[in-house]
PDB file of N, CA and C in Angstrom:
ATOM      1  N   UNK A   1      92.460 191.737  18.086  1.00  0.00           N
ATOM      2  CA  UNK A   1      93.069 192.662  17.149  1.00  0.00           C
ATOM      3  C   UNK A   1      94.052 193.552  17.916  1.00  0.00           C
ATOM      4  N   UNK A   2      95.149 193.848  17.528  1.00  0.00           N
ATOM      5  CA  UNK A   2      96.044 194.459  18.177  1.00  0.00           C
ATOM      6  C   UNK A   2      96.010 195.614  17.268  1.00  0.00           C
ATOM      7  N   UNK A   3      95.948 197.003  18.277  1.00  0.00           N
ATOM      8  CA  UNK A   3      96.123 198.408  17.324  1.00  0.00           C
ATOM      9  C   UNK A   3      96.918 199.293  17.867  1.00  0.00           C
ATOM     10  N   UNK A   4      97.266 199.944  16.745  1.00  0.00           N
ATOM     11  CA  UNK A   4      98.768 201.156  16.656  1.00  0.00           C
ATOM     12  C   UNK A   4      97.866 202.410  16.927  1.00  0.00           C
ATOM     13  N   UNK A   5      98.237 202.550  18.502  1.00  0.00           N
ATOM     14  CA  UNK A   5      97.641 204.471  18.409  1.00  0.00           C
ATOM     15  C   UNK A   5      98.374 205.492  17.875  1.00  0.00           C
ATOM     16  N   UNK A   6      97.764 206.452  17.346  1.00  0.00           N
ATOM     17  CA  UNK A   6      98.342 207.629  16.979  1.00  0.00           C
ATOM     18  C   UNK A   6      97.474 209.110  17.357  1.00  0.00           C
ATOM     19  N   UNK A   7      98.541 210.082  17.407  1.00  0.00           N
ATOM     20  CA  UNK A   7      97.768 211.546  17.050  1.00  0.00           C
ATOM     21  C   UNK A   7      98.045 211.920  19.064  1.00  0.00           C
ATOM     22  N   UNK A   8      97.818 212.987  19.304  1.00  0.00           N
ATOM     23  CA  UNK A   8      97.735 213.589  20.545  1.00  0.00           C
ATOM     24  C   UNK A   8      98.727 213.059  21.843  1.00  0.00           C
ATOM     25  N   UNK A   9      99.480 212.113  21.552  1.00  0.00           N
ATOM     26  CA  UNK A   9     100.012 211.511  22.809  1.00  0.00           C
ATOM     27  C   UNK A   9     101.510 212.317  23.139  1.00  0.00           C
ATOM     28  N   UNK A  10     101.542 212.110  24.858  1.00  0.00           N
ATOM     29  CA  UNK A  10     102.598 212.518  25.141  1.00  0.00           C
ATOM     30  C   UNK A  10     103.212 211.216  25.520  1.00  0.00           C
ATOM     31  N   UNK A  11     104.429 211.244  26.800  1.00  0.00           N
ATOM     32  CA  UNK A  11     104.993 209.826  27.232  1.00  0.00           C
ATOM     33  C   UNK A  11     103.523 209.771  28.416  1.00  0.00           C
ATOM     34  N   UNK A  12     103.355 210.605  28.463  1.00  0.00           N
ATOM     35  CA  UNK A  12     102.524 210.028  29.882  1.00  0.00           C
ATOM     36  C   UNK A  12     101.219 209.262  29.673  1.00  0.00           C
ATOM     37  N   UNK A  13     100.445 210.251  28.420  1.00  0.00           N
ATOM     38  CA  UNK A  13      99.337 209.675  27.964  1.00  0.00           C
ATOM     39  C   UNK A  13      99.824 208.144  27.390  1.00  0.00           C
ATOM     40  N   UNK A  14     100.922 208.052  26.083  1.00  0.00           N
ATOM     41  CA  UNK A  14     101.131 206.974  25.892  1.00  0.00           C
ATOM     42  C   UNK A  14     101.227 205.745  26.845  1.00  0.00           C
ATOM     43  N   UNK A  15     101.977 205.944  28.353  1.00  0.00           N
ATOM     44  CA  UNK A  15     101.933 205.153  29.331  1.00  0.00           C
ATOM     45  C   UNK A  15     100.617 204.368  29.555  1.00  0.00           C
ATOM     46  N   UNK A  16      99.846 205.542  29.827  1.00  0.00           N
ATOM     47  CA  UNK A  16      98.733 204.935  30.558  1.00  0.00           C
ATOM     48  C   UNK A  16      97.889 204.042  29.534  1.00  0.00           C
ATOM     49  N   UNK A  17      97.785 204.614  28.098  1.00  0.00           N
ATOM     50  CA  UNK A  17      97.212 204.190  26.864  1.00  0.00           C
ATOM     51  C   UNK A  17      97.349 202.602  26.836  1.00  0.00           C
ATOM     52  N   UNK A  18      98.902 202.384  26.853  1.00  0.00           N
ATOM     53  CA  UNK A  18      99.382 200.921  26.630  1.00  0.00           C
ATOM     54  C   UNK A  18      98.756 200.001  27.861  1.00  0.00           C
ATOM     55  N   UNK A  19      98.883 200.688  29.087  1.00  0.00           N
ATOM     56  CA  UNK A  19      98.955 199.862  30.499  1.00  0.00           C
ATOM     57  C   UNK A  19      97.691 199.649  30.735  1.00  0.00           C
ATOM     58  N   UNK A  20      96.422 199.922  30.433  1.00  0.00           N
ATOM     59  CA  UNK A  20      95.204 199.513  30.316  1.00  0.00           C
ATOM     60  C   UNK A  20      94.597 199.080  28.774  1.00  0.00           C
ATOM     61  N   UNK A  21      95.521 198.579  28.447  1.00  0.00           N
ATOM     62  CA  UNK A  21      95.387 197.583  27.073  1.00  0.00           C
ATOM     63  C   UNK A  21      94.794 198.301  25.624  1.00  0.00           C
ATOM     64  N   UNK A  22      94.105 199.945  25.616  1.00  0.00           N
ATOM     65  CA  UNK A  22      93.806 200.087  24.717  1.00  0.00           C
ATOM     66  C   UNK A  22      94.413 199.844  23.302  1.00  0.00           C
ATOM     67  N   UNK A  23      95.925 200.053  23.380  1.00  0.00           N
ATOM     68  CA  UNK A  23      96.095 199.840  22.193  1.00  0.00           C
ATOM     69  C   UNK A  23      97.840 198.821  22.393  1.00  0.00           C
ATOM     70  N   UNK A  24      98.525 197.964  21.197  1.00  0.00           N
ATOM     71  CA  UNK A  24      99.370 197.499  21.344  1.00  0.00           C
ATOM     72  C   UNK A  24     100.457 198.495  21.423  1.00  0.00           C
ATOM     73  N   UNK A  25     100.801 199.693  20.640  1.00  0.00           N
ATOM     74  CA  UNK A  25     101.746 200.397  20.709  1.00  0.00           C
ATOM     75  C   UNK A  25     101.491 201.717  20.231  1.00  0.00           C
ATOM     76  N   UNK A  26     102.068 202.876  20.696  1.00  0.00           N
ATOM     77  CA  UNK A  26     101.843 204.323  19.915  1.00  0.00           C
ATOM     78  C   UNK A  26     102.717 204.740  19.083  1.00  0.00           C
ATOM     79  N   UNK A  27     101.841 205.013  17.911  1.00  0.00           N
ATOM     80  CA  UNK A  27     103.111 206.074  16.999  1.00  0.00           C
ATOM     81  C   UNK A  27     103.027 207.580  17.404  1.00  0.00           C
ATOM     82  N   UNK A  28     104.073 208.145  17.087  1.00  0.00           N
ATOM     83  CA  UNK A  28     104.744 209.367  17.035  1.00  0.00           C
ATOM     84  C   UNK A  28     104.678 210.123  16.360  1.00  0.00           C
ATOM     85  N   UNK A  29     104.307 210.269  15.035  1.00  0.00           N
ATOM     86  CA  UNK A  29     104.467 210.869  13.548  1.00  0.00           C
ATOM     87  C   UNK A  29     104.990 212.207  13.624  1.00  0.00           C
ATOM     88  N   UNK A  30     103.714 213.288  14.130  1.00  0.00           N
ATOM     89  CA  UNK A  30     104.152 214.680  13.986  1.00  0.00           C
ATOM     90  C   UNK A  30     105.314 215.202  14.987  1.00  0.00           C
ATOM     91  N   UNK A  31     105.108 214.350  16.041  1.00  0.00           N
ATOM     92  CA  UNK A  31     105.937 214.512  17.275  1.00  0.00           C
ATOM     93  C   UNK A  31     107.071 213.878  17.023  1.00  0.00           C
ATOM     94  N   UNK A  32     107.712 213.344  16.044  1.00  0.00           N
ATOM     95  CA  UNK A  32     108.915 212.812  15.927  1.00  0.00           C
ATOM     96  C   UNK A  32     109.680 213.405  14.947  1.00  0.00           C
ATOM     97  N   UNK A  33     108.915 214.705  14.348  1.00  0.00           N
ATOM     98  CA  UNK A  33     109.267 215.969  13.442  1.00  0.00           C
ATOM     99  C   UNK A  33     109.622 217.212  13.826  1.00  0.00           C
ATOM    100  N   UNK A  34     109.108 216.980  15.114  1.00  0.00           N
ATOM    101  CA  UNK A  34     108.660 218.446  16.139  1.00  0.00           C
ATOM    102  C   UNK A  34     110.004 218.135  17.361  1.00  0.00           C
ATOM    103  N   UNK A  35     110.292 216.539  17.387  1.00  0.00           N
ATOM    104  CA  UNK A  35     111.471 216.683  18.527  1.00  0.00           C
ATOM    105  C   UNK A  35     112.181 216.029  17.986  1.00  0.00           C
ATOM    106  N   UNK A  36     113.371 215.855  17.858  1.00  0.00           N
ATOM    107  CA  UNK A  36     114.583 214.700  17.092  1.00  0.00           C
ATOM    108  C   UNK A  36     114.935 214.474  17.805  1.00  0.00           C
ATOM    109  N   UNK A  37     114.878 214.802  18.904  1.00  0.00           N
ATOM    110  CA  UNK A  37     115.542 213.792  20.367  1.00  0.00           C
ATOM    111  C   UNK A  37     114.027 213.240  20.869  1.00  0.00           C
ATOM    112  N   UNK A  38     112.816 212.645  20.538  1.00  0.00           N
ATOM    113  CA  UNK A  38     111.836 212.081  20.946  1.00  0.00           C
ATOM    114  C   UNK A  38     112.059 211.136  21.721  1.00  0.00           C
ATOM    115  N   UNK A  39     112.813 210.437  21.842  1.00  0.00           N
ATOM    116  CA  UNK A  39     112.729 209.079  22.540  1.00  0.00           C
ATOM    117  C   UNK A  39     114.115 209.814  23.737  1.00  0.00           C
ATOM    118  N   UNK A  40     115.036 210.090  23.824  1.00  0.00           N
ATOM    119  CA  UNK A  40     115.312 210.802  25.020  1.00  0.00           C
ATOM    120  C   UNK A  40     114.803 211.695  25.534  1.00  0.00           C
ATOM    121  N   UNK A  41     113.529 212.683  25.209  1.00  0.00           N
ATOM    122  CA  UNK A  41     112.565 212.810  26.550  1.00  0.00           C
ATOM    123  C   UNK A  41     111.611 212.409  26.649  1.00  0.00           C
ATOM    124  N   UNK A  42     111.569 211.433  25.547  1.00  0.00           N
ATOM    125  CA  UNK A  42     109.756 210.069  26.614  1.00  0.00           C
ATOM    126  C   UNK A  42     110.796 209.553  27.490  1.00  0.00           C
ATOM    127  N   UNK A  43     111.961 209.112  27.497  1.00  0.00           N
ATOM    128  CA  UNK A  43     112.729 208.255  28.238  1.00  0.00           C
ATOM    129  C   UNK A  43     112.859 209.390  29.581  1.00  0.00           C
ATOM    130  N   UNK A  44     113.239 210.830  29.392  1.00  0.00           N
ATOM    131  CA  UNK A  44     113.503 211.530  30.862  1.00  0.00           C
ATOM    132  C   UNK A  44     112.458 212.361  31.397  1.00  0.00           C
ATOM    133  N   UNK A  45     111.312 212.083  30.412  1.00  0.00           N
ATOM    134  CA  UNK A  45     110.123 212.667  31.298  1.00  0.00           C
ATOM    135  C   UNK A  45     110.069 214.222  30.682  1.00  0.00           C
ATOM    136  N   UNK A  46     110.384 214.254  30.143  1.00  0.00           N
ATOM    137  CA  UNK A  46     110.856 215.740  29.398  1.00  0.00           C
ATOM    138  C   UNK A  46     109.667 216.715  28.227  1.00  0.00           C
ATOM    139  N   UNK A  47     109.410 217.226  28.106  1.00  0.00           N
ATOM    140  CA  UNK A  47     107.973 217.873  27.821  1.00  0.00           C
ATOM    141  C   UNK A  47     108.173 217.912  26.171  1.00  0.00           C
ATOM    142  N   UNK A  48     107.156 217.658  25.397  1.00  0.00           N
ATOM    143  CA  UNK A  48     107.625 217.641  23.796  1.00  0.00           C
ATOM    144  C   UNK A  48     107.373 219.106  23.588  1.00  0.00           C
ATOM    145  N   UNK A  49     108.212 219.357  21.940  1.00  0.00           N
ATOM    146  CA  UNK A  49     107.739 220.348  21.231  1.00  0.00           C
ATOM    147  C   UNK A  49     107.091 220.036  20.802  1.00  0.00           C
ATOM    148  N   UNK A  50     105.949 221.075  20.418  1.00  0.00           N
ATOM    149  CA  UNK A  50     104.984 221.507  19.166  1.00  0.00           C
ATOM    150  C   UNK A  50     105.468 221.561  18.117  1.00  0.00           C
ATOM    151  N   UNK A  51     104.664 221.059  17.079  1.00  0.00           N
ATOM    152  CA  UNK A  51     105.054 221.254  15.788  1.00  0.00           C
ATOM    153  C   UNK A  51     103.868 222.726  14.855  1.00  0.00           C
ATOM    154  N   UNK A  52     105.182 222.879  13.820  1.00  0.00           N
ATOM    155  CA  UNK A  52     104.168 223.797  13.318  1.00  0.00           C
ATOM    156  C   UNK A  52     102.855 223.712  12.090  1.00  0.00           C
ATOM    157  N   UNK A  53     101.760 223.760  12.308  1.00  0.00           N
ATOM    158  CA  UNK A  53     100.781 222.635  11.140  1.00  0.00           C
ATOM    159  C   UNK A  53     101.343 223.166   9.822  1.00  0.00           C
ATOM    160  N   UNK A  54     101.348 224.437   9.857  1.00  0.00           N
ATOM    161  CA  UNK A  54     102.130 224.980   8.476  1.00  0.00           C
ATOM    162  C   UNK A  54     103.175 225.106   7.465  1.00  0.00           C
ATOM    163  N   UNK A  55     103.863 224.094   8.225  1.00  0.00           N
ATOM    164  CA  UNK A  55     104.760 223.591   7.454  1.00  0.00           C
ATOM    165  C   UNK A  55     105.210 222.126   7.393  1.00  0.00           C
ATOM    166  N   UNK A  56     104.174 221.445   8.228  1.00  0.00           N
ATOM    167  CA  UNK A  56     104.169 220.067   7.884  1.00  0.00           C
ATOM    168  C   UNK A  56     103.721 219.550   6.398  1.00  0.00           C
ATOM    169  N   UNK A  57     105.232 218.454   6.294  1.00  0.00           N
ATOM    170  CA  UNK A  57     104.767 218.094   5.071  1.00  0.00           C
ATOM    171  C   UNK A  57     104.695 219.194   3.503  1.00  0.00           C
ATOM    172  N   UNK A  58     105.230 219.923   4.062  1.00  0.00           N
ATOM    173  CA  UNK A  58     105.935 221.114   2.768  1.00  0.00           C
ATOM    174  C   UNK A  58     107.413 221.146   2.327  1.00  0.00           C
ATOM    175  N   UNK A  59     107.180 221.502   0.860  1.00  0.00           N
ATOM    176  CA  UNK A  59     109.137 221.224   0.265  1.00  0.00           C
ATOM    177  C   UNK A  59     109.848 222.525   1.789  1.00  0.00           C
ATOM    178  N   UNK A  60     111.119 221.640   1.789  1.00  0.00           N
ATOM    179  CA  UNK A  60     112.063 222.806   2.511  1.00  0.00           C
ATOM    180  C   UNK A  60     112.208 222.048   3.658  1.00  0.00           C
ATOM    181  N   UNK A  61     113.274 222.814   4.120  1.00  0.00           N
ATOM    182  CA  UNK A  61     113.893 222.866   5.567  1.00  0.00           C
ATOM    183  C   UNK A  61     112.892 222.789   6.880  1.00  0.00           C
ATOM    184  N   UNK A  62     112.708 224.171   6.718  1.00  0.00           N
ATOM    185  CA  UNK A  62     111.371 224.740   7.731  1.00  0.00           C
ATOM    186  C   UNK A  62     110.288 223.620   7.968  1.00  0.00           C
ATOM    187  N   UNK A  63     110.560 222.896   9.037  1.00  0.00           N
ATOM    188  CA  UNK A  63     109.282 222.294   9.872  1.00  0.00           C
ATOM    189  C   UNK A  63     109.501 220.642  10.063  1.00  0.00           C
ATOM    190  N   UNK A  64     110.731 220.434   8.940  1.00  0.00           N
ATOM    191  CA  UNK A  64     111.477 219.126   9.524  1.00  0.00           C
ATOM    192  C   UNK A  64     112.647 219.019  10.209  1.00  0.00           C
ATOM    193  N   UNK A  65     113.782 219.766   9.344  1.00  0.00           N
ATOM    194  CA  UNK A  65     115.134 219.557  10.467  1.00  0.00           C
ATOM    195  C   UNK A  65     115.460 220.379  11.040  1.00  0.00           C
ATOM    196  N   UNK A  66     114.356 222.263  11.352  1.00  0.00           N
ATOM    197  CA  UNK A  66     114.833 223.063  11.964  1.00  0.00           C
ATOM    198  C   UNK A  66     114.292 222.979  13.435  1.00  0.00           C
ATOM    199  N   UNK A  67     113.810 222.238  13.831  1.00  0.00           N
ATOM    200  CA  UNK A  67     113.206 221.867  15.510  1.00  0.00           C
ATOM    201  C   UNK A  67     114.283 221.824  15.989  1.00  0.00           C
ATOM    202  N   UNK A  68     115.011 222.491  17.176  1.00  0.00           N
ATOM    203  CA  UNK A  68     115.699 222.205  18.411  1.00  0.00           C
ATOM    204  C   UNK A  68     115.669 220.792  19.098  1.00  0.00           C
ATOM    205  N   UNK A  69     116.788 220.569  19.709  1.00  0.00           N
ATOM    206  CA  UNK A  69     116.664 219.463  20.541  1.00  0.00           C
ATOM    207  C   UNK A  69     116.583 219.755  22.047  1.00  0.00           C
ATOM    208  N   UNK A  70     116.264 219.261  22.787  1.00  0.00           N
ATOM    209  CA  UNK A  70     115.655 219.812  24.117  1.00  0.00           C
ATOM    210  C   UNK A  70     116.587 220.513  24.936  1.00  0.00           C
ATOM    211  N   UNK A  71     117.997 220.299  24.780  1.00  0.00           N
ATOM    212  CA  UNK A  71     119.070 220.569  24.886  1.00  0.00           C
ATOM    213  C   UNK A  71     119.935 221.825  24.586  1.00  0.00           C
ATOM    214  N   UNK A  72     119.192 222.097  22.988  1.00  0.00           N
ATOM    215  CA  UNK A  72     119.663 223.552  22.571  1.00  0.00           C
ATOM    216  C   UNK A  72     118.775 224.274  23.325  1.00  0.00           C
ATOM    217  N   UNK A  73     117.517 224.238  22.719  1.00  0.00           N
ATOM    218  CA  UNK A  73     116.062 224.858  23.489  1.00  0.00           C
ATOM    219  C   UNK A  73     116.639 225.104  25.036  1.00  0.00           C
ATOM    220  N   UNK A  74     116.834 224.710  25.694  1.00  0.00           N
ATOM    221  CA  UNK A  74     117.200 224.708  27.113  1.00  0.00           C
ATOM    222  C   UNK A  74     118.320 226.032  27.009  1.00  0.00           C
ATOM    223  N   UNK A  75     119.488 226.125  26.614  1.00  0.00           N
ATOM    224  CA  UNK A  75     120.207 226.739  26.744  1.00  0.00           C
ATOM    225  C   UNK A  75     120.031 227.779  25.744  1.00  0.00           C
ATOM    226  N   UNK A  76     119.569 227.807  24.780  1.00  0.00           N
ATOM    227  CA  UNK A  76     118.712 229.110  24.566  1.00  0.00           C
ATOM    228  C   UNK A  76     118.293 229.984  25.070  1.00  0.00           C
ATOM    229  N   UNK A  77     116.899 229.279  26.193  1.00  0.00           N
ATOM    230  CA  UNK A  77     116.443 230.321  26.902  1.00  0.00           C
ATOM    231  C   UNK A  77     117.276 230.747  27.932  1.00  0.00           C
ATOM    232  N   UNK A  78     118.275 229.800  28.694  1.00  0.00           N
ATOM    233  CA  UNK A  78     118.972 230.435  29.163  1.00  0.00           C
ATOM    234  C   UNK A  78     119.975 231.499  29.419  1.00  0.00           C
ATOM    235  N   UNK A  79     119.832 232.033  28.142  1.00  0.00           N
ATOM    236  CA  UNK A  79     120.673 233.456  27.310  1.00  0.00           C
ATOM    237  C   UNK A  79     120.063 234.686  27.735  1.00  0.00           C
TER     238      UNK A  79
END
């Protein structure tokens, strides 16, 4: 049986997840709400955002397309 992990993973956990066979592949779900650049920092090693539980999955803006990309976030704090 081949299975789709989900829930808690970062790139690193996902790494290791796949490379000792537990599962065929990981999903992303909340974490692909929380970063819109997800796959350019599993790709640079780059630390995810948090998402907020309180507005997952609610009408509106707030908690889907207002997440930063690692990029703004970065130069943000640099202000």
């Amino acid at each position: 049986m081949r299975l789709i992990l989900n829930d808690g993973f970062d790139g690193h956990s996902a790494s290791a997840a796949l490379a000792s066979g537990e599962g065929a592949a990981v999903s992303f779900g909340r974490h692909f709400i929380a970063n819109p650049d997800l796959v350019e920092r599993l790709k640079n090693g780059l630390p995810l955002s948090g998402f907020n539980r309180k507005t997952l999955y609610t009408p509106g803006r707030a908690g889907y397309s207002d997440y930063p990309t690692y990029q703004a976030n970065a130069q943000e704090v640099a202000r």
